[in-house]
C-alpha atoms as a PDB file:
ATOM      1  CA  UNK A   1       0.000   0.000   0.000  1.00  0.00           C
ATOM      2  CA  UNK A   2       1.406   3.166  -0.872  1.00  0.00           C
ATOM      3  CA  UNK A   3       1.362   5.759   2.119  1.00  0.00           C
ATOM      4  CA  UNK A   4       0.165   9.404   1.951  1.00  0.00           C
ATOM      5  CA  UNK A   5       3.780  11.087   1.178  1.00  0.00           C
ATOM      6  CA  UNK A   6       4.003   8.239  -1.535  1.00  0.00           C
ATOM      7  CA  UNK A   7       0.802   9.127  -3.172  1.00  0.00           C
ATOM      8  CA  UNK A   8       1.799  13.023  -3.454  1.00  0.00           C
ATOM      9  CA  UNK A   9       4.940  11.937  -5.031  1.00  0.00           C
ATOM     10  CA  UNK A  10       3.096   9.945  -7.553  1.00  0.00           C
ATOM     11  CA  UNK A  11       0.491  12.340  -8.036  1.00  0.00           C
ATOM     12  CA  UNK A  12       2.855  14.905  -8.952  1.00  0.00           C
ATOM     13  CA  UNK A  13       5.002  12.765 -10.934  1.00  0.00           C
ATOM     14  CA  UNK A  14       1.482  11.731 -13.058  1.00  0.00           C
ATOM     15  CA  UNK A  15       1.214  14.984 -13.889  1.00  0.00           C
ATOM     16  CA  UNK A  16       4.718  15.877 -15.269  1.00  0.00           C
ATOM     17  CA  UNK A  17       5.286  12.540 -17.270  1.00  0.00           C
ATOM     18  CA  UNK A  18       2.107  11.503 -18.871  1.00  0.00           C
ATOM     19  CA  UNK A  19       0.753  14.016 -21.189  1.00  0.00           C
ATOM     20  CA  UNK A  20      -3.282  13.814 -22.970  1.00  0.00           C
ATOM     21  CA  UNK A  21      -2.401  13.626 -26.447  1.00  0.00           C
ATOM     22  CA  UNK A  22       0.086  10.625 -25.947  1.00  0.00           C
ATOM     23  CA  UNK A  23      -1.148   7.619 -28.730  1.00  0.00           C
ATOM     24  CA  UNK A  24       2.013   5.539 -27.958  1.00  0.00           C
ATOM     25  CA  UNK A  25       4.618   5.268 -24.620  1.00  0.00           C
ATOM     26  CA  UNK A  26       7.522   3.640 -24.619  1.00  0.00           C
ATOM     27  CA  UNK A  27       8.281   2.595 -20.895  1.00  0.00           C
ATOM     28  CA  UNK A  28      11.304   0.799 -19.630  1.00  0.00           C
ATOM     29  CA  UNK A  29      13.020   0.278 -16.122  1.00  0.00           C
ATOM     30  CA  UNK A  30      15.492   2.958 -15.819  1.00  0.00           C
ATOM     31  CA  UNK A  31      18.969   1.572 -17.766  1.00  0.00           C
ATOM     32  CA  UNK A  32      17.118  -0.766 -20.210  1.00  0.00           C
ATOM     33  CA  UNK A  33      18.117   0.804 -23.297  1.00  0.00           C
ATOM     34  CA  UNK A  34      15.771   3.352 -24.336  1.00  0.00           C
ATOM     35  CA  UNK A  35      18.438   6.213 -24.613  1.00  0.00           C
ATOM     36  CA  UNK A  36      19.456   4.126 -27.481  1.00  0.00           C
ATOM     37  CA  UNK A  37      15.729   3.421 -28.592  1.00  0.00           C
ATOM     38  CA  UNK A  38      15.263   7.298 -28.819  1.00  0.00           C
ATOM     39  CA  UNK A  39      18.106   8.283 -31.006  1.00  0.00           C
ATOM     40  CA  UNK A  40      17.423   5.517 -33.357  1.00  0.00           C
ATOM     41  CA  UNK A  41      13.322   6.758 -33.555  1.00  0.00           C
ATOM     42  CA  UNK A  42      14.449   9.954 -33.292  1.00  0.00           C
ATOM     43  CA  UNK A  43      17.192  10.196 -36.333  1.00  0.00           C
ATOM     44  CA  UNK A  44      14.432   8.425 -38.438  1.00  0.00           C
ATOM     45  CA  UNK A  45      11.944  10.877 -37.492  1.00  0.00           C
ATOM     46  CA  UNK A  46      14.044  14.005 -38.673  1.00  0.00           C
ATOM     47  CA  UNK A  47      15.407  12.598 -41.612  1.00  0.00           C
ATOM     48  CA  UNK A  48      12.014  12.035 -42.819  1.00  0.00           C
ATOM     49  CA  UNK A  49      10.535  14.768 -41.751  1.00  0.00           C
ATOM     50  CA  UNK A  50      13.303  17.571 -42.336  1.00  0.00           C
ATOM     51  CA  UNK A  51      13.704  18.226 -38.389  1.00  0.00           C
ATOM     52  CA  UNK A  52      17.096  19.463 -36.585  1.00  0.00           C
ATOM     53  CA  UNK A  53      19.524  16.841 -35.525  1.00  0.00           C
ATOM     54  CA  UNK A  54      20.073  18.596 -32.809  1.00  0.00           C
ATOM     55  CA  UNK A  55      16.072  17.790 -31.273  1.00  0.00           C
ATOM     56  CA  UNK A  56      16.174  13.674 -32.014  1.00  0.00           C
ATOM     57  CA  UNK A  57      15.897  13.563 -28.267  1.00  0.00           C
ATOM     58  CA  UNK A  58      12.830  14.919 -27.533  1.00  0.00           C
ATOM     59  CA  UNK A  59      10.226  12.584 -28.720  1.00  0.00           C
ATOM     60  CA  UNK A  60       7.121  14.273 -27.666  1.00  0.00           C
ATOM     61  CA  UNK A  61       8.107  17.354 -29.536  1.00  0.00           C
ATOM     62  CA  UNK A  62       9.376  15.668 -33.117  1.00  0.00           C
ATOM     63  CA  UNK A  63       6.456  13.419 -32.962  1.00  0.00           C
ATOM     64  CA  UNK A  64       4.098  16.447 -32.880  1.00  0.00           C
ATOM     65  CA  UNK A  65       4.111  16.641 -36.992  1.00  0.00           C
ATOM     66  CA  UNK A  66       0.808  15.887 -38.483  1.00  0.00           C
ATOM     67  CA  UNK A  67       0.302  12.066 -39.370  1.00  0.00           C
ATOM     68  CA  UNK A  68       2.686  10.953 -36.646  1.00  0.00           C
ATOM     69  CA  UNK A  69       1.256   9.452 -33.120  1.00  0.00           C
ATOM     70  CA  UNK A  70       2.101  11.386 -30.437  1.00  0.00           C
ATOM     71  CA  UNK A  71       5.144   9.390 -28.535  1.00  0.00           C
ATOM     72  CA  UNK A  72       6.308   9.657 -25.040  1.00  0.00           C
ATOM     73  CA  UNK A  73       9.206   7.672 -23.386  1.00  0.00           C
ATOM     74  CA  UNK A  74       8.577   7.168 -19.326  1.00  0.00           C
ATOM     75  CA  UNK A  75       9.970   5.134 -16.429  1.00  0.00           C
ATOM     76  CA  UNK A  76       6.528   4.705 -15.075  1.00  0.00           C
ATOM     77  CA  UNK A  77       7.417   5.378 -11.330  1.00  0.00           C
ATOM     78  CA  UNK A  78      10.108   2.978 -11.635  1.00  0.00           C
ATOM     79  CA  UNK A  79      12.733   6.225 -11.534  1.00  0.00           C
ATOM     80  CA  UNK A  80      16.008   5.788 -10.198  1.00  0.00           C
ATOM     81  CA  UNK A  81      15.487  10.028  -8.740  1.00  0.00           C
ATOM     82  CA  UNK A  82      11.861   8.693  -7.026  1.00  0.00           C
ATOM     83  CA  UNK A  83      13.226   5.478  -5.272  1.00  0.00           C
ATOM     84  CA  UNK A  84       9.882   4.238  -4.513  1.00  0.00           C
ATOM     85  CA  UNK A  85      10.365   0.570  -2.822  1.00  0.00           C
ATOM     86  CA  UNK A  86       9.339  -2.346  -4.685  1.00  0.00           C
ATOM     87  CA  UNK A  87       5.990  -2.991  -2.741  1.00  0.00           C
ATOM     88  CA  UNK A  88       4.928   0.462  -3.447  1.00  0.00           C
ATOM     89  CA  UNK A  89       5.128   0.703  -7.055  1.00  0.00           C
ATOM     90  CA  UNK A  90       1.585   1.411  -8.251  1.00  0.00           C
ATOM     91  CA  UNK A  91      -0.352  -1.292  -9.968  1.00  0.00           C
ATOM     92  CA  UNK A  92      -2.845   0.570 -11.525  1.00  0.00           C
ATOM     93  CA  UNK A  93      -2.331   1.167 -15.335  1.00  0.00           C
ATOM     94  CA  UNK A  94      -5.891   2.086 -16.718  1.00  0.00           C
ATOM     95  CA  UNK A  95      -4.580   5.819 -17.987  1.00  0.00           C
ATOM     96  CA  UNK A  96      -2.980   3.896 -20.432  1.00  0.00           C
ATOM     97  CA  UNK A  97      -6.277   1.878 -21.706  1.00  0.00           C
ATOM     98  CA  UNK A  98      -6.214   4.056 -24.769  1.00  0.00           C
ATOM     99  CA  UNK A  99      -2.776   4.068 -25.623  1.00  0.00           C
ATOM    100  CA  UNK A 100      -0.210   1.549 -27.048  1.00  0.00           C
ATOM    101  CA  UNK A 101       2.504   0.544 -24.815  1.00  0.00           C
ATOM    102  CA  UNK A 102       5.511  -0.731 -26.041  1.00  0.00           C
ATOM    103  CA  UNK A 103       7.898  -2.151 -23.390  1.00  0.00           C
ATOM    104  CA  UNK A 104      11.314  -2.571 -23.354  1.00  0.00           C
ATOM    105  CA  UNK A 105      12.893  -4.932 -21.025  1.00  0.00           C
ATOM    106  CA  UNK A 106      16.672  -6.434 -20.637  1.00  0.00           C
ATOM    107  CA  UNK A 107      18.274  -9.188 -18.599  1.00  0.00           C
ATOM    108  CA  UNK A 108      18.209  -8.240 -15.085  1.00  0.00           C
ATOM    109  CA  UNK A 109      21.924  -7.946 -13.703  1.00  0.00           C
ATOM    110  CA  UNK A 110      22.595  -5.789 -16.284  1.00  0.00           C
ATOM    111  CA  UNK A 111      20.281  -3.233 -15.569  1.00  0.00           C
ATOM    112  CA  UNK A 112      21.220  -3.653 -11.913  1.00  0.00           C
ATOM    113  CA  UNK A 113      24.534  -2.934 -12.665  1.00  0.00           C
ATOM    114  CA  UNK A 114      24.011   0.089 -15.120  1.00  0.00           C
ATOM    115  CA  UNK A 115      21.816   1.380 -12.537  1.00  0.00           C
ATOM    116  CA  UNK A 116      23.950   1.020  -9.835  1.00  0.00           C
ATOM    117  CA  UNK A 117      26.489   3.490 -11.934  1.00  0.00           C
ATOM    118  CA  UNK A 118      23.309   6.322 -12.282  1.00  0.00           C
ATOM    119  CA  UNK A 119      22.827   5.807  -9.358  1.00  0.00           C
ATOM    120  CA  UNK A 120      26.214   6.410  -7.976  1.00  0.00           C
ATOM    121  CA  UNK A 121      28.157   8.756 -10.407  1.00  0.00           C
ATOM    122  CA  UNK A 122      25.399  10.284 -12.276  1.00  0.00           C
ATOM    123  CA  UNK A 123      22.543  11.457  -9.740  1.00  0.00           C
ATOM    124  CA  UNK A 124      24.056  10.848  -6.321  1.00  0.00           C
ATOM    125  CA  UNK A 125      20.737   8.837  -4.966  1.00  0.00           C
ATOM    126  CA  UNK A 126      22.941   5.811  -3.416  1.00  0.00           C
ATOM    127  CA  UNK A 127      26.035   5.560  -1.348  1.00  0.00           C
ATOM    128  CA  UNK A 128      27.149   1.807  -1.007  1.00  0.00           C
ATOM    129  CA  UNK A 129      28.648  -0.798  -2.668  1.00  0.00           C
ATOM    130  CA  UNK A 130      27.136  -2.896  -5.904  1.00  0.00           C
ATOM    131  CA  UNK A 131      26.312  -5.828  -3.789  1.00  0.00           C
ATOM    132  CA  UNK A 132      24.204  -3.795  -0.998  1.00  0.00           C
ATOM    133  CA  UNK A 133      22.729  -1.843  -3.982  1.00  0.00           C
ATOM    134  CA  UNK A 134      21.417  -4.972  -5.869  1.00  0.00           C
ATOM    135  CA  UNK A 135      19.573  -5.512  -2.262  1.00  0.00           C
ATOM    136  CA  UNK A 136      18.405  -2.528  -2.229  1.00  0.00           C
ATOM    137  CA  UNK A 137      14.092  -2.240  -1.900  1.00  0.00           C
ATOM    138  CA  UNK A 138      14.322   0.870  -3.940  1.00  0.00           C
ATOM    139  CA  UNK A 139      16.610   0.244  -6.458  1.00  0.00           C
ATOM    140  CA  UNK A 140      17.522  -3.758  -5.975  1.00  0.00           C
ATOM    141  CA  UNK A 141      16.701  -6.828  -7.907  1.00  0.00           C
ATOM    142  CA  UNK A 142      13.022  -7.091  -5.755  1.00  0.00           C
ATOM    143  CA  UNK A 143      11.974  -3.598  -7.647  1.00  0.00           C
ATOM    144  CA  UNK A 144      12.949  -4.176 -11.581  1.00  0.00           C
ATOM    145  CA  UNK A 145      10.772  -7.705 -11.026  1.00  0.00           C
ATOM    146  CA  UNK A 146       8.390  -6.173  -9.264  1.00  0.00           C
ATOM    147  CA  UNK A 147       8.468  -3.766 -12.112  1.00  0.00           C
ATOM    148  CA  UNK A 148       8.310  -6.307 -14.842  1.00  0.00           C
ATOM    149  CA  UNK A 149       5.329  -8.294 -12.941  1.00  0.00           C
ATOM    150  CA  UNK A 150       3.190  -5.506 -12.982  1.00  0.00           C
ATOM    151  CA  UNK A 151       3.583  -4.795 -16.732  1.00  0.00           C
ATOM    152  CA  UNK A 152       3.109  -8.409 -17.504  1.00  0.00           C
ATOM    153  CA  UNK A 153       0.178  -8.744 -15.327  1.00  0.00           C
ATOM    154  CA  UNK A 154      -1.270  -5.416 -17.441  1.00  0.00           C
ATOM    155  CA  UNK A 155       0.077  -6.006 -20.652  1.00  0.00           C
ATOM    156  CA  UNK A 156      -3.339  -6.256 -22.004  1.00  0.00           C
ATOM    157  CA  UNK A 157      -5.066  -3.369 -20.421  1.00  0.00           C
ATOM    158  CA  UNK A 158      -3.178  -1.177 -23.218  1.00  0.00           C
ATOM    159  CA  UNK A 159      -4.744  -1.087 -26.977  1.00  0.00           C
ATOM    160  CA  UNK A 160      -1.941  -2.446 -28.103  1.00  0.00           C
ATOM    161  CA  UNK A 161       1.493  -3.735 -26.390  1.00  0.00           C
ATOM    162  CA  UNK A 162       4.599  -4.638 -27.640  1.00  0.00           C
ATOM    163  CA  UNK A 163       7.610  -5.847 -25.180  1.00  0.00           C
ATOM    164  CA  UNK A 164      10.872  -5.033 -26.917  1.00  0.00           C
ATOM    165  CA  UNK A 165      13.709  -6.730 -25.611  1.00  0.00           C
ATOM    166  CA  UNK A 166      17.166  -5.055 -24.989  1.00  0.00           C
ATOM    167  CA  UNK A 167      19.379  -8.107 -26.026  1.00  0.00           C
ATOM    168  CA  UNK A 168      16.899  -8.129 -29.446  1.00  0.00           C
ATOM    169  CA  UNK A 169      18.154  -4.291 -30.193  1.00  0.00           C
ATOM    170  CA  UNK A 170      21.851  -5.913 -30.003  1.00  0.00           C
ATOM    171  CA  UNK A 171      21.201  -8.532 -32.845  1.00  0.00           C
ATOM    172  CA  UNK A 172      19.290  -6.928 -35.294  1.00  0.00           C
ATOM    173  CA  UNK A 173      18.717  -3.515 -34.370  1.00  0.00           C
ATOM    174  CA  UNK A 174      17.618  -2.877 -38.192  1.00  0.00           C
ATOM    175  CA  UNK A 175      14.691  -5.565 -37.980  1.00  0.00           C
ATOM    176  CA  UNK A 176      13.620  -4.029 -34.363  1.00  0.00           C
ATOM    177  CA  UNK A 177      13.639  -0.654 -35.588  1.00  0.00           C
ATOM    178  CA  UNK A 178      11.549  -2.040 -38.446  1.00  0.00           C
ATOM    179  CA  UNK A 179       9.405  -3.103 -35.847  1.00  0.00           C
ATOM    180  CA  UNK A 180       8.868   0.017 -33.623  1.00  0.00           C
ATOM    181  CA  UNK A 181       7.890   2.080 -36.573  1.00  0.00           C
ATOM    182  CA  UNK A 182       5.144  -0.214 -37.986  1.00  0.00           C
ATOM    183  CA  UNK A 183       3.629  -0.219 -34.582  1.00  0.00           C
ATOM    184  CA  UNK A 184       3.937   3.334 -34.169  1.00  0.00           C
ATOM    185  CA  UNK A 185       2.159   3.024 -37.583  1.00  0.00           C
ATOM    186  CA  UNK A 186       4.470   5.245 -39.324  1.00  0.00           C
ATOM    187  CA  UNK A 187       4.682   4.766 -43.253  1.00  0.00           C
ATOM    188  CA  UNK A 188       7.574   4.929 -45.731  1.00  0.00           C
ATOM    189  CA  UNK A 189      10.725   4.950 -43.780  1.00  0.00           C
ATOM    190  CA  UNK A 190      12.491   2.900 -46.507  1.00  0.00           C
ATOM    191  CA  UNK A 191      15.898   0.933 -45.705  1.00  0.00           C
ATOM    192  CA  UNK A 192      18.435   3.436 -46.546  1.00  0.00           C
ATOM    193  CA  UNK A 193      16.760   5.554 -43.578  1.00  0.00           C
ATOM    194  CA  UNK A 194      16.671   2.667 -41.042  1.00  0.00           C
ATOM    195  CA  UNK A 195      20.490   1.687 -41.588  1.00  0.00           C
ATOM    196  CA  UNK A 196      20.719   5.783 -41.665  1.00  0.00           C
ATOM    197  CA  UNK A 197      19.589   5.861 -38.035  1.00  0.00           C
ATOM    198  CA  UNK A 198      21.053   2.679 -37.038  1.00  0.00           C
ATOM    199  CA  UNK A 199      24.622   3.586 -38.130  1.00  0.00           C
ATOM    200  CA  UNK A 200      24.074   6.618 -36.460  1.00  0.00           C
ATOM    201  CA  UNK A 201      23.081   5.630 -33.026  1.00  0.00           C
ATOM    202  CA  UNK A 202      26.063   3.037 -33.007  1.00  0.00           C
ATOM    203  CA  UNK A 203      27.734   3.385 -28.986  1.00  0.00           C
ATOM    204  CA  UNK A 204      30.826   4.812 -30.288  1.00  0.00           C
ATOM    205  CA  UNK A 205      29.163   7.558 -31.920  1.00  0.00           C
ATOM    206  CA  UNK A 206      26.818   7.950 -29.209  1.00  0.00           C
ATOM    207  CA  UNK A 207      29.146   8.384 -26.548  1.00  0.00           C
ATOM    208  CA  UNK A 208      31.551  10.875 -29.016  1.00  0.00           C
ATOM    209  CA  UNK A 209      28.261  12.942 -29.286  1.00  0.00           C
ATOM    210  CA  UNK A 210      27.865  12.755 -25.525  1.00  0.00           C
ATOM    211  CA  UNK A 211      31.088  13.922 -24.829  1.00  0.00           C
ATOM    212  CA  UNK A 212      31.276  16.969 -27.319  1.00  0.00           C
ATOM    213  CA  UNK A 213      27.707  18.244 -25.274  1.00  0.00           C
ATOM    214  CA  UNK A 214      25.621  17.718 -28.886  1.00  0.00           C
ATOM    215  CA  UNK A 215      22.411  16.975 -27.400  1.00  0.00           C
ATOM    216  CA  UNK A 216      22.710  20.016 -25.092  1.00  0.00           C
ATOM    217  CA  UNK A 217      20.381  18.509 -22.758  1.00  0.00           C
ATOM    218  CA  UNK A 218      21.774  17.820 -18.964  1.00  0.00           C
ATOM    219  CA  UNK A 219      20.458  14.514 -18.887  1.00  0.00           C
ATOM    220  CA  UNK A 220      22.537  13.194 -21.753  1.00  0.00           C
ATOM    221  CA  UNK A 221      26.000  14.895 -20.233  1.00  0.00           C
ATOM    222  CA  UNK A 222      28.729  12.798 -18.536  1.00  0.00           C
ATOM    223  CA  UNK A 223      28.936  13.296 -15.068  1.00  0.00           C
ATOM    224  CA  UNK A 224      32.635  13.048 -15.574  1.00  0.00           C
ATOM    225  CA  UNK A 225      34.692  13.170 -19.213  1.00  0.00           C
ATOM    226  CA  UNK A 226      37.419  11.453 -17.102  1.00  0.00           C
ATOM    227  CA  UNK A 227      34.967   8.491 -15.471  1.00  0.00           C
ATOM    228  CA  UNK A 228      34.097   6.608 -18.112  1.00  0.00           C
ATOM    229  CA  UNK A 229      31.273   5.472 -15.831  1.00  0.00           C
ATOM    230  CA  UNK A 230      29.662   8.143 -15.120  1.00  0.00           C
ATOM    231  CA  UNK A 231      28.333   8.335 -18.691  1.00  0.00           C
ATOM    232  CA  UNK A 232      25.015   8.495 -20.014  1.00  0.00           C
ATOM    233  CA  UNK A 233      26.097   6.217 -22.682  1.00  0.00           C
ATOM    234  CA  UNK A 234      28.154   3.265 -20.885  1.00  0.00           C
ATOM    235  CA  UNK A 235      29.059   0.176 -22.642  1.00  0.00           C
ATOM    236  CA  UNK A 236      25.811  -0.920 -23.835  1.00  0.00           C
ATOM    237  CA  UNK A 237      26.720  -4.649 -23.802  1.00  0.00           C
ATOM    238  CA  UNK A 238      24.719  -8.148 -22.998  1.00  0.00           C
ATOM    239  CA  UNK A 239      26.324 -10.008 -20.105  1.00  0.00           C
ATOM    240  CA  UNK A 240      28.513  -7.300 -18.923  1.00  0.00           C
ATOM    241  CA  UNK A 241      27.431  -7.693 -15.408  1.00  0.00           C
ATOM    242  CA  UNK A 242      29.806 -10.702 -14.886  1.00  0.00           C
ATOM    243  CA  UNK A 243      32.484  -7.737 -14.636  1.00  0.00           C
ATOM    244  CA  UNK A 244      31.253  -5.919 -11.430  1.00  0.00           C
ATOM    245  CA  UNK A 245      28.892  -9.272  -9.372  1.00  0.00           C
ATOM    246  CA  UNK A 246      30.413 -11.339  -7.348  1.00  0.00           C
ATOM    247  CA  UNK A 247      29.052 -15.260  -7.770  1.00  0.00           C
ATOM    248  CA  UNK A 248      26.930 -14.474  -3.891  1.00  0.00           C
ATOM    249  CA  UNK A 249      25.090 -11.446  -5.942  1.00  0.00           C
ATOM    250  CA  UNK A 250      24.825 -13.440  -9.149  1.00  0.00           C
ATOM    251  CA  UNK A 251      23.231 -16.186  -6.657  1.00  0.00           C
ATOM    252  CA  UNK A 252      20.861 -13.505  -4.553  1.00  0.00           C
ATOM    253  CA  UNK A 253      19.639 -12.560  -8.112  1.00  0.00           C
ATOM    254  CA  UNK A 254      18.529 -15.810  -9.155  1.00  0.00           C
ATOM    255  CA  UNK A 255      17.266 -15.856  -6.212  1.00  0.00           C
ATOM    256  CA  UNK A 256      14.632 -13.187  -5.965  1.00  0.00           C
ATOM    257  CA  UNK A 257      13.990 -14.194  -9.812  1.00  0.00           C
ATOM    258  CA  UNK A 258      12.844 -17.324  -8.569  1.00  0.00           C
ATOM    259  CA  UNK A 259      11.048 -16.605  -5.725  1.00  0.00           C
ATOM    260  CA  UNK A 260       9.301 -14.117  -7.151  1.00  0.00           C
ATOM    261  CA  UNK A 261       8.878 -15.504 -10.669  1.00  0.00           C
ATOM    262  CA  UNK A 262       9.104 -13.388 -13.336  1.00  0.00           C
ATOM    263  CA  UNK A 263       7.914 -14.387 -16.941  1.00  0.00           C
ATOM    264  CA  UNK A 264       9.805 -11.555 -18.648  1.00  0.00           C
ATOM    265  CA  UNK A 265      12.801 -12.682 -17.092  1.00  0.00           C
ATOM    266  CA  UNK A 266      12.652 -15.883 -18.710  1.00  0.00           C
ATOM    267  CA  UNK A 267      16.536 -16.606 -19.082  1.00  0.00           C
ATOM    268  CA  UNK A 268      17.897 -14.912 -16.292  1.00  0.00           C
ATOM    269  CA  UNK A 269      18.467 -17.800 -14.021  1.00  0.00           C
ATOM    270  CA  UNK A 270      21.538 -20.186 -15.673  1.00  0.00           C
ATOM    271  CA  UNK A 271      21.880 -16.993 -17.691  1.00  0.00           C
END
């Protein structure tokens, strides 16, 4: 149940990241990959369209032009800056009964560990070590299930939903770019375009336009040039967690999957 302080800070949160005219949201767990799935949508967007370069990031504004459905990316509560604990995470997702959803989720330690790094270098919300972060209520293993459970319990309660994978983006991100734009239902973004994008939003050039300030947006600034780290654009690999967990937190993670079961986890345990 979520308390009276709790329910203020969602209230006011409501307000600021869901907007009326919204036809599709993209919502991920915070670290899941959707910095990358906004420069791709967003450098096919203005090439089509003739917008600046310089305002891929903002979806809600490029997706404005007539014929396009209105996009918004969100964290759904699940905000690194809110830290609300896993058991308080609200459960109720009828505002989005009109909208498509599509939802992007990736393996589990990752995240943790990618998190952990926001957490730590980027926003200053967590002082501790990796292993008593991923134990964390508010930003531990128990919350991105939690997280996940909730969307896959709602998953039909959108018009439409699509669950994109992170570990997908990394194989083909042509074919899942493909993807995201038919079920945005946008027309005529021919191959040349999508390998356009995809070339563009490659990590290296991501984190070279990070570093030069191109987006000139705080959010998408290092928090140090030296700490390769503290970037907004990391590594953006699969399985790099096995560089920074210990075999106990690999073990706790497997864990609370199993415990608390988690069908969008499917390969995490054994993983």
């Amino acid at each position: 149940m979520i308390n009276a302080y709790d329910w203020l800070k969602t209230a006011v949160i409501r307000r600021r990241i869901n907007q009326p005219d919204v036809e599709v949201y993209i919502i991920s767990y915070p670290k899941c990959g959707r910095t990358w799935l906004r420069l791709l949508i967003g450098k096919a967007i203005c090439d089509q369209y003739g917008l600046p370069e310089e305002q891929m990031i903002d979806t809600y504004g490029i997706t404005a032009v007539p014929g396009v459905r209105r996009t918004h990316f969100s964290h759904d509560f699940s905000s690194l800056k809110a830290g609300f604990p896993y058991n308080r995470l609200p459960s109720d997702k009828s505002e989005y009964a009109d909208s498509k959803v599509i939802f992007i989720t990736r393996n589990i330690k990752d995240v943790l560990v990618s998190s952990y790094f926001q957490a730590t270098k980027r926003i200053g919300k967590f002082q501790g070590d990796i292993s008593e972060f991923i134990r964390s209520e508010r930003y531990g293993a128990r919350k991105i299930v939690a997280f996940y459970n909730l969307w896959h319990a709602n998953q039909n309660v959108p018009q439409a939903f699509m669950r994109l994978r992170y570990e997908e983006m990394h194989a083909d991100p042509e074919a899942v770019l493909k993807q995201v734009l038919q079920f945005m239902e946008l027309q005529n973004f021919d191959d040349d375009l999508v390998r356009a994008a995809v070339e563009f939003s490659r990590f290296e050039n991501m984190k070279k336009l990070e570093a030069k300030g191109f987006f000139q947006d705080d959010k998408m600034q290092p928090g140090q040039k030296s700490d390769a780290e503290s970037f907004k654009v990391r590594k953006g690999v699969v399985g790099g967690y096995r560089e920074y967990l210990s075999a106990a937190d690999i073990a706790y993670v497997n864990g609370v999957v199993g415990e608390m079961g988690c069908p969008f986890a499917e390969v995490e345990i054994g993983d």
